[in-house]
Protein backbone atom coordinates (compact mmCIF):
# COMPACT_ATOMS: atom_id res chain seq x y z
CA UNK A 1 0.00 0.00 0.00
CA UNK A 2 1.78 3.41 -1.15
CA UNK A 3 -1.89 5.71 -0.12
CA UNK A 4 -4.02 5.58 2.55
CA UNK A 5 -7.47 4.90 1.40
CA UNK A 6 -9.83 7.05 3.42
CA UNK A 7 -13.61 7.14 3.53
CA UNK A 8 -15.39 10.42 4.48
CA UNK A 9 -18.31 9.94 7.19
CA UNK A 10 -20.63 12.29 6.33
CA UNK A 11 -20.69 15.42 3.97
CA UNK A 12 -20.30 17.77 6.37
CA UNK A 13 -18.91 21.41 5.09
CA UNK A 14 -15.71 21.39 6.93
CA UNK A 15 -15.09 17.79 4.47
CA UNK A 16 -15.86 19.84 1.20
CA UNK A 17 -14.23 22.96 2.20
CA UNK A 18 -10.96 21.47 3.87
CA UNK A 19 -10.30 18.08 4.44
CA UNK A 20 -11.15 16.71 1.27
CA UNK A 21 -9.10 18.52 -0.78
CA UNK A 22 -6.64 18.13 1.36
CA UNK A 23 -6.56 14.28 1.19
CA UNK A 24 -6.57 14.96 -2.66
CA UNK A 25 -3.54 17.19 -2.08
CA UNK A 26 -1.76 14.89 -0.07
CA UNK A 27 1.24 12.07 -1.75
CA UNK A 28 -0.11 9.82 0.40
CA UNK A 29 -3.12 9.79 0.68
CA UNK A 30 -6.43 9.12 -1.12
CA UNK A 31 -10.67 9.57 -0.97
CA UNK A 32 -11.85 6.56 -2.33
CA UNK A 33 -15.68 6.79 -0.65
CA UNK A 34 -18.25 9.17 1.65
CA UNK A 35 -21.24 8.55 3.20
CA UNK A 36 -24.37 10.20 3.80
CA UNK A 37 -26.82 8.84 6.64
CA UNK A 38 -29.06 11.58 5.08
CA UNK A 39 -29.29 9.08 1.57
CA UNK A 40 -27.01 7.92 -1.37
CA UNK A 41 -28.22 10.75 -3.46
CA UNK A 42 -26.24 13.75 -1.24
CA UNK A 43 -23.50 11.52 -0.98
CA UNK A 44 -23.93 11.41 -4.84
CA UNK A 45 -23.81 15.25 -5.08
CA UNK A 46 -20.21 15.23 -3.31
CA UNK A 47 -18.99 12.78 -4.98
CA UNK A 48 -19.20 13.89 -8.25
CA UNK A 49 -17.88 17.24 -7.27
CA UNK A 50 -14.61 15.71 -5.58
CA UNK A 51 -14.58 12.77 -8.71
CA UNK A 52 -14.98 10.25 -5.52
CA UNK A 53 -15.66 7.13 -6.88
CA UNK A 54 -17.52 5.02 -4.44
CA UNK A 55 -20.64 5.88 -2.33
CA UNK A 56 -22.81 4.58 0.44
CA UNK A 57 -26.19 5.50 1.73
CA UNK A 58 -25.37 4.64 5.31
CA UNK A 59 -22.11 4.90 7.50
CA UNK A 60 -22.04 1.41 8.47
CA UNK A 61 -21.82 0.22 4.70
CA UNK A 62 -19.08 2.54 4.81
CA UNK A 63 -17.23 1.38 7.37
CA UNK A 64 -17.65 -2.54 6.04
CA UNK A 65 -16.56 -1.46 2.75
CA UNK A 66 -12.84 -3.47 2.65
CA UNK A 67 -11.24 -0.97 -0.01
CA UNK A 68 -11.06 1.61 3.64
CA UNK A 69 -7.68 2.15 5.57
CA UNK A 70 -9.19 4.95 7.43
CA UNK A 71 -12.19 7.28 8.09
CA UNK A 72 -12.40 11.11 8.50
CA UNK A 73 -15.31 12.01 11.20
CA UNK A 74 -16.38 15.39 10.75
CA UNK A 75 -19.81 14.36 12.63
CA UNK A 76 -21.09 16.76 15.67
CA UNK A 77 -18.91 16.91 18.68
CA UNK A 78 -21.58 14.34 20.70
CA UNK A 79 -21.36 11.78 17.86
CA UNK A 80 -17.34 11.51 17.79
CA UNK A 81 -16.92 8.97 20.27
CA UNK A 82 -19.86 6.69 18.69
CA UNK A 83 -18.55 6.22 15.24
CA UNK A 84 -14.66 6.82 15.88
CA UNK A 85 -15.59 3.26 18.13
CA UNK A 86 -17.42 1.50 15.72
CA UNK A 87 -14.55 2.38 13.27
CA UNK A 88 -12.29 1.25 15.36
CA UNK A 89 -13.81 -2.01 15.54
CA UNK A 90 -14.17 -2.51 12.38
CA UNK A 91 -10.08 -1.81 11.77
CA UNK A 92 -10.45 1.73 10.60
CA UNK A 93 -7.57 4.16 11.36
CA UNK A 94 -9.21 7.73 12.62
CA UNK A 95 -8.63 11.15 11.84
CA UNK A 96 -11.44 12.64 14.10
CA UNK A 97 -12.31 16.27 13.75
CA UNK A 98 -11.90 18.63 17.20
CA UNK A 99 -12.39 18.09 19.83
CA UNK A 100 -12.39 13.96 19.69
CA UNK A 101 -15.25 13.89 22.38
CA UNK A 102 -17.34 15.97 24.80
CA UNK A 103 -15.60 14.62 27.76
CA UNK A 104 -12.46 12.96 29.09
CA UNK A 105 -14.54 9.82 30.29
CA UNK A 106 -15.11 9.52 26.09
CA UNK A 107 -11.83 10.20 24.98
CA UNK A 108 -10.40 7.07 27.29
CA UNK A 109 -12.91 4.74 26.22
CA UNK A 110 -12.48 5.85 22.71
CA UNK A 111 -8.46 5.48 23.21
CA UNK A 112 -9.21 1.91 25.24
CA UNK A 113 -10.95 1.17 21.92
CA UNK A 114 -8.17 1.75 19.60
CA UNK A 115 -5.68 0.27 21.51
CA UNK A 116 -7.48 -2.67 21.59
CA UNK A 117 -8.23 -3.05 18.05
CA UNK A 118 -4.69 -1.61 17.20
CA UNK A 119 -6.16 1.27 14.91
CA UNK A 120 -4.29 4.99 14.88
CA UNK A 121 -6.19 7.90 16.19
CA UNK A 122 -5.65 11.61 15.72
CA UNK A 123 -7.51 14.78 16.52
CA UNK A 124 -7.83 17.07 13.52
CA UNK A 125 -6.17 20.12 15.13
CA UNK A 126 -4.38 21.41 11.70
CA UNK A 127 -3.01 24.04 13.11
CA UNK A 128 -0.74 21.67 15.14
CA UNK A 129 1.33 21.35 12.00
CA UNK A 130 2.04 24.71 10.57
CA UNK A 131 6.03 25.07 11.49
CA UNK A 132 4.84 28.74 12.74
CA UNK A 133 4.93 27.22 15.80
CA UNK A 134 7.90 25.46 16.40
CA UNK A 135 9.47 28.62 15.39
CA UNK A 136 7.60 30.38 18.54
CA UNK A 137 9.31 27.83 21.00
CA UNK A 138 12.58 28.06 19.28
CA UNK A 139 12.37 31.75 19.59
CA UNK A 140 11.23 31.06 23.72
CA UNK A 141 13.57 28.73 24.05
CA UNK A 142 17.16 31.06 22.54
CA UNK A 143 16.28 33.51 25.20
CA UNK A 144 15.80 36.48 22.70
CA UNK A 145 12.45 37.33 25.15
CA UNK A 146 13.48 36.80 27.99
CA UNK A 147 11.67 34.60 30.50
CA UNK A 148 8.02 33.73 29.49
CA UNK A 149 5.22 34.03 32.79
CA UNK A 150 2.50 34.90 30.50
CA UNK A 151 0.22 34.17 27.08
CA UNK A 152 -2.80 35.66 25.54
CA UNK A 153 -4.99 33.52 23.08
CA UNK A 154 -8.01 34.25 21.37
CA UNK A 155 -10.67 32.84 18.74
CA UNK A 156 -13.82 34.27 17.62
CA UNK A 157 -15.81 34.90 15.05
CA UNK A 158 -19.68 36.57 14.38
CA UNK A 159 -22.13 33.65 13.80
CA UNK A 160 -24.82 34.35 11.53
CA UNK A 161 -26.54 31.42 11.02
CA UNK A 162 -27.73 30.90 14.70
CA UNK A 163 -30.63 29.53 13.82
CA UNK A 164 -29.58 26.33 11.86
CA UNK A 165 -26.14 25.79 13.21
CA UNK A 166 -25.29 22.67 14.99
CA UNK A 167 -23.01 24.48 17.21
CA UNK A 168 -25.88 26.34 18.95
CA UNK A 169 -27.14 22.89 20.23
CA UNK A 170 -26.35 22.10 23.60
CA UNK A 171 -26.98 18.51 23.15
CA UNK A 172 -24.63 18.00 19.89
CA UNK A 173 -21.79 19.74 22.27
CA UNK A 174 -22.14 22.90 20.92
CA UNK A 175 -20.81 25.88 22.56
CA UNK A 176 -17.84 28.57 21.65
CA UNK A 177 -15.46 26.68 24.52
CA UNK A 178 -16.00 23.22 22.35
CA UNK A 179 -15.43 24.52 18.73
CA UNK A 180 -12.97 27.60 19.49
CA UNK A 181 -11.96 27.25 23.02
CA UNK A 182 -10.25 23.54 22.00
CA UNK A 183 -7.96 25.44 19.89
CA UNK A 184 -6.83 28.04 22.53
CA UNK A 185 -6.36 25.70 25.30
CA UNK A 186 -4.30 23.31 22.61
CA UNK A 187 -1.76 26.06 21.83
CA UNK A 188 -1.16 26.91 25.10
CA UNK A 189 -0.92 24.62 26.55
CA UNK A 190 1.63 23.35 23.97
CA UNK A 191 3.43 26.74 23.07
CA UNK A 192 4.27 26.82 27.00
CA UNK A 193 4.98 22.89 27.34
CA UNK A 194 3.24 22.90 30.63
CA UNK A 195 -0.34 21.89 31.66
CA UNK A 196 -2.54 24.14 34.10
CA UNK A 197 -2.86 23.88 37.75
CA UNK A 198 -5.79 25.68 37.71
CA UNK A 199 -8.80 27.46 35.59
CA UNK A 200 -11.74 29.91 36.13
CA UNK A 201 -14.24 30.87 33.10
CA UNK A 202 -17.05 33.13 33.20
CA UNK A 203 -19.21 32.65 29.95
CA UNK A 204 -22.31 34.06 28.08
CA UNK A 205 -24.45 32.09 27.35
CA UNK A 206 -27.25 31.60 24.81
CA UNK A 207 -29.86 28.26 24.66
CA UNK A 208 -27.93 26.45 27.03
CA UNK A 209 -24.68 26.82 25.19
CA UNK A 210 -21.77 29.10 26.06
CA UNK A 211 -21.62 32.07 22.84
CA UNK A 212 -18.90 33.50 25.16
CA UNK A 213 -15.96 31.96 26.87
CA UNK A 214 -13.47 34.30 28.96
CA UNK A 215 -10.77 31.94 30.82
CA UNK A 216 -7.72 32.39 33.29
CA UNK A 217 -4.80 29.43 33.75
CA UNK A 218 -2.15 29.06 36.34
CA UNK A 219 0.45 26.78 36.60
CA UNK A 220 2.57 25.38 38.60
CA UNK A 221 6.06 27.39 37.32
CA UNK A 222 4.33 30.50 37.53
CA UNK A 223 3.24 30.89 34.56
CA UNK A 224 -0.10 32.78 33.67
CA UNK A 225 -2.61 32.47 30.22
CA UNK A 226 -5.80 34.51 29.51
CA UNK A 227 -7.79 33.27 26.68
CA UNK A 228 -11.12 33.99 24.52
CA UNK A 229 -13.57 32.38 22.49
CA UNK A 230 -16.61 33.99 20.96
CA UNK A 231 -19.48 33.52 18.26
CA UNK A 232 -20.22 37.24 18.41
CA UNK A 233 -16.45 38.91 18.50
CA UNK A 234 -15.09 39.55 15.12
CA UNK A 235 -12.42 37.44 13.44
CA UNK A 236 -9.41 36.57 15.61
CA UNK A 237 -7.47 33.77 15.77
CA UNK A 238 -4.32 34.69 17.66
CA UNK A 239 -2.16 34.13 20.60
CA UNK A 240 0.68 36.41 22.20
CA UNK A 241 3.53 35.33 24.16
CA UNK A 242 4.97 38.04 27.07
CA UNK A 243 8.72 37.87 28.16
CA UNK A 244 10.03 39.90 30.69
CA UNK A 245 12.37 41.45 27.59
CA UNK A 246 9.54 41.31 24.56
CA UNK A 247 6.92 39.58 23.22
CA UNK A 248 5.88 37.42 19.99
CA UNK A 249 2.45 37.63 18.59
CA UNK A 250 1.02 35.14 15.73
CA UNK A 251 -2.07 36.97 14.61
CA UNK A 252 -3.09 33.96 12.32
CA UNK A 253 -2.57 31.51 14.66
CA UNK A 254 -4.78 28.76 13.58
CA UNK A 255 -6.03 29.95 10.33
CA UNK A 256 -2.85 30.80 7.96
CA UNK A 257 -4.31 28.77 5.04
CA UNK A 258 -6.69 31.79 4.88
CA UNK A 259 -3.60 33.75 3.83
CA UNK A 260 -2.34 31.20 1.38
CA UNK A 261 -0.56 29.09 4.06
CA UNK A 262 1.67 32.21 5.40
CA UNK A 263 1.93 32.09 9.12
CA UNK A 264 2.97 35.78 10.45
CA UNK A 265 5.64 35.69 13.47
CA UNK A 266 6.19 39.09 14.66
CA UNK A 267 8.63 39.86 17.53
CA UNK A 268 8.90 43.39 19.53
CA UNK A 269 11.84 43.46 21.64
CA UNK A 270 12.88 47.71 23.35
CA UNK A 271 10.81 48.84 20.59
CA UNK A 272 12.10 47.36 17.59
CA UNK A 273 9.47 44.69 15.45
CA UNK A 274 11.07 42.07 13.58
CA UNK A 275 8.45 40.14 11.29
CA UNK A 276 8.81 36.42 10.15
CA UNK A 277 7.05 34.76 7.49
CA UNK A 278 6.70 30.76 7.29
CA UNK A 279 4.39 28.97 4.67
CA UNK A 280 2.72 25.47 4.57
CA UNK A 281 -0.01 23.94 3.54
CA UNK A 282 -1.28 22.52 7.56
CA UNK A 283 -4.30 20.64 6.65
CA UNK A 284 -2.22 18.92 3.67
CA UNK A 285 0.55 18.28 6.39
CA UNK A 286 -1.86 17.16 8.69
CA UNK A 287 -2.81 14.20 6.46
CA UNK A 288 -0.20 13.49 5.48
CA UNK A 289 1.38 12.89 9.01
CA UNK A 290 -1.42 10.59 10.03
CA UNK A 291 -1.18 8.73 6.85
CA UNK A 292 2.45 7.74 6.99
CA UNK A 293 1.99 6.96 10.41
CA UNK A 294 -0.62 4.14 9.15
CA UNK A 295 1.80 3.27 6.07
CA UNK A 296 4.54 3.26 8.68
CA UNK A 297 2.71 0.85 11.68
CA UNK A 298 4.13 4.12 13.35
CA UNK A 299 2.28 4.71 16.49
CA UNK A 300 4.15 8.19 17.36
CA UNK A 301 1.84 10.92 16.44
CA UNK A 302 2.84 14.29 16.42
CA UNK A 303 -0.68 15.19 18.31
CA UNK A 304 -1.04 11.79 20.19
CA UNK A 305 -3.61 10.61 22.65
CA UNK A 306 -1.65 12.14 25.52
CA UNK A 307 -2.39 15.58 24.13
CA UNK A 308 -5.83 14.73 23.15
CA UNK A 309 -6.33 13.81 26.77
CA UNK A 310 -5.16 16.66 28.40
CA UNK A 311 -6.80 19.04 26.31
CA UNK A 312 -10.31 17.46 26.69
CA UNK A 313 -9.14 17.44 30.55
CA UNK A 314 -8.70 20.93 30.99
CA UNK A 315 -11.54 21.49 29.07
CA UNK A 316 -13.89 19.36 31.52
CA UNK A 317 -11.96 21.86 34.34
CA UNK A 318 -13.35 25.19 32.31
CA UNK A 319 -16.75 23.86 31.50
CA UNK A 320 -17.76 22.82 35.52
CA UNK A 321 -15.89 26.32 35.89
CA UNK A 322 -18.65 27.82 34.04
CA UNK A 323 -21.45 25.39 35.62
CA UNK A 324 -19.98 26.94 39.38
CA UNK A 325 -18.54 30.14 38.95
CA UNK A 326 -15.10 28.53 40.67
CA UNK A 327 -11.65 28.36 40.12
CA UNK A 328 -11.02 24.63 39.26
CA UNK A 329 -8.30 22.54 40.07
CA UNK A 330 -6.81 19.85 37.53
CA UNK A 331 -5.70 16.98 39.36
């Protein structure tokens, strides 16, 4: 095998606009089917608009069909953890789209899962492999800021469809924390290389879900983080790092393919700005990582279950922060 043949559960948007084409972009890496649980026909429709050449009306058939390495699940946060199990048990490697589940009790039975029936799992956080960011921590690391207590992140954008969007529903996992928040609490957590001690979130909140998520970390070395997500702020998806001699501030953070791939690392030291550009294509990267990892039998991910779980950890610690009002400790 020289590709990984994936299957596509589900026509979801994010599938046509992103991943898709990014599998199609990828060496390694092919579509050979999607599925619609909503009939053959919309399946169909995608198809022929991404020259995919088999379909199936359910996900099941899908996931039987024996010309499928792996699966992309771009289903609603709440139904991640069903199908990325059944796939597993049927042998299917996983890319899962963000976050893998709603909680960390679902993440370790969908890791138990894997493990068991030796399949690869990854969360779909692209962003994880735009180089932008190992520049940051080289950057951190050669001193040229000084020492680091302190990072701002933030991700928001005005939702217009309120009405019909599936991340307005509290029971699909909806909520600014799960679909923006993730991606915040990911790059901190991973820009600093150190996991929180504690959190506190105050939130907005609109038919049961949070629209606005305002959070404060601490950790153990001292270090502080501040971070935002929103569905009524305007376009932001950036993060700042504060030394005690300058600061570095990625104002595409997460979303560089907007900008043709170019990730923007700007660094103010006693008043002088020194700007940095770095291009790739992340969700390209992104499958391609995952799929030489299958081609490989390679289980070392560069965004591994150990990540996974302590994002969806600290994510459990700001959501009961915003069910009490409290500061929340992670164990």
């Amino acid at each position: 095998m020289t590709k990984v043949r994936f299957g596509i559960l589900s026509t979801a948007g994010i599938a046509q606009k992103q991943l898709i084409p990014a599998i199609q972009r990828a060496s390694n890496a092919e579509v050979t089917a999607i599925a619609s649980s909503s009939g053959v026909e919309k399946a169909k429709t995608v198809a022929d608009k991404f020259s995919i050449g088999k379909t199936h009306d359910s996900y099941e058939k899908l996931l039987d069909d024996p010309e499928i390495d792996a699966v992309y699940i771009p289903l609603p946060n709440h139904l991640h953890k069903e199908w990325a199990i059944t796939a597993a048990k049927k042998g299917k490697h996983i890319l899962c789209e963000k976050p893998a589940a709603v909680n960390t009790t679902e993440v370790e039975e969908i890791k138990a899962t894997c493990e068991e029936y030796q399949v690869i799992f990854m969360e779909a956080f692209m962003y994880h492999f735009h180089p932008q960011h190992d520049r940051v921590k080289q950057i951190i690391d050669s001193g040229e800021i000084g020492d680091v207590s302190y990072m701002r992140a933030a991700h928001s954008f005005p939702m217009k469809d309120r009405e019909s969007n599936v991340r307005m529903k509290y029971q699909a996992g909806g909520g600014s924390l799960y679909d923006l928040g993730c991606y915040a609490i990911h790059v901190i957590r991973n820009v600093l290389q150190s996991e929180p001690e504690t959190v506190q979130v105050n939130a907005v909140k609109d038919n049961g879900v949070d629209t606005d998520a305002y959070a404060y970390l601490t950790f153990s070395n001292g270090m502080q983080a501040t971070f935002d997500s929103s569905f009524n702020l305007t376009d932001r998806n950036e993060y700042e790092v504060v030394g005690t001699e300058g600061r570095i501030l990625i104002p595409r953070a997460f979303r560089p393919d907007k900008n043709g791939g170019d990730g923007l690392i700007i660094v103010e030291k006693q008043g002088v700005t020194r700007t940095e550009t770095v291009n790739t294509d992340q969700y390209r990267d992104q499958v391609e990582h995952i799929s030489q990892a299958i081609l490989n039998g390679d289980r070392k991910l560069h965004n591994d279950f150990e990540n996974t779980l302590n994002n969806i950890r600290v994510i459990d610690a700001c959501m009961e922060s915003i069910e009490t009002g409290a500061r929340v400790e992670l164990g």
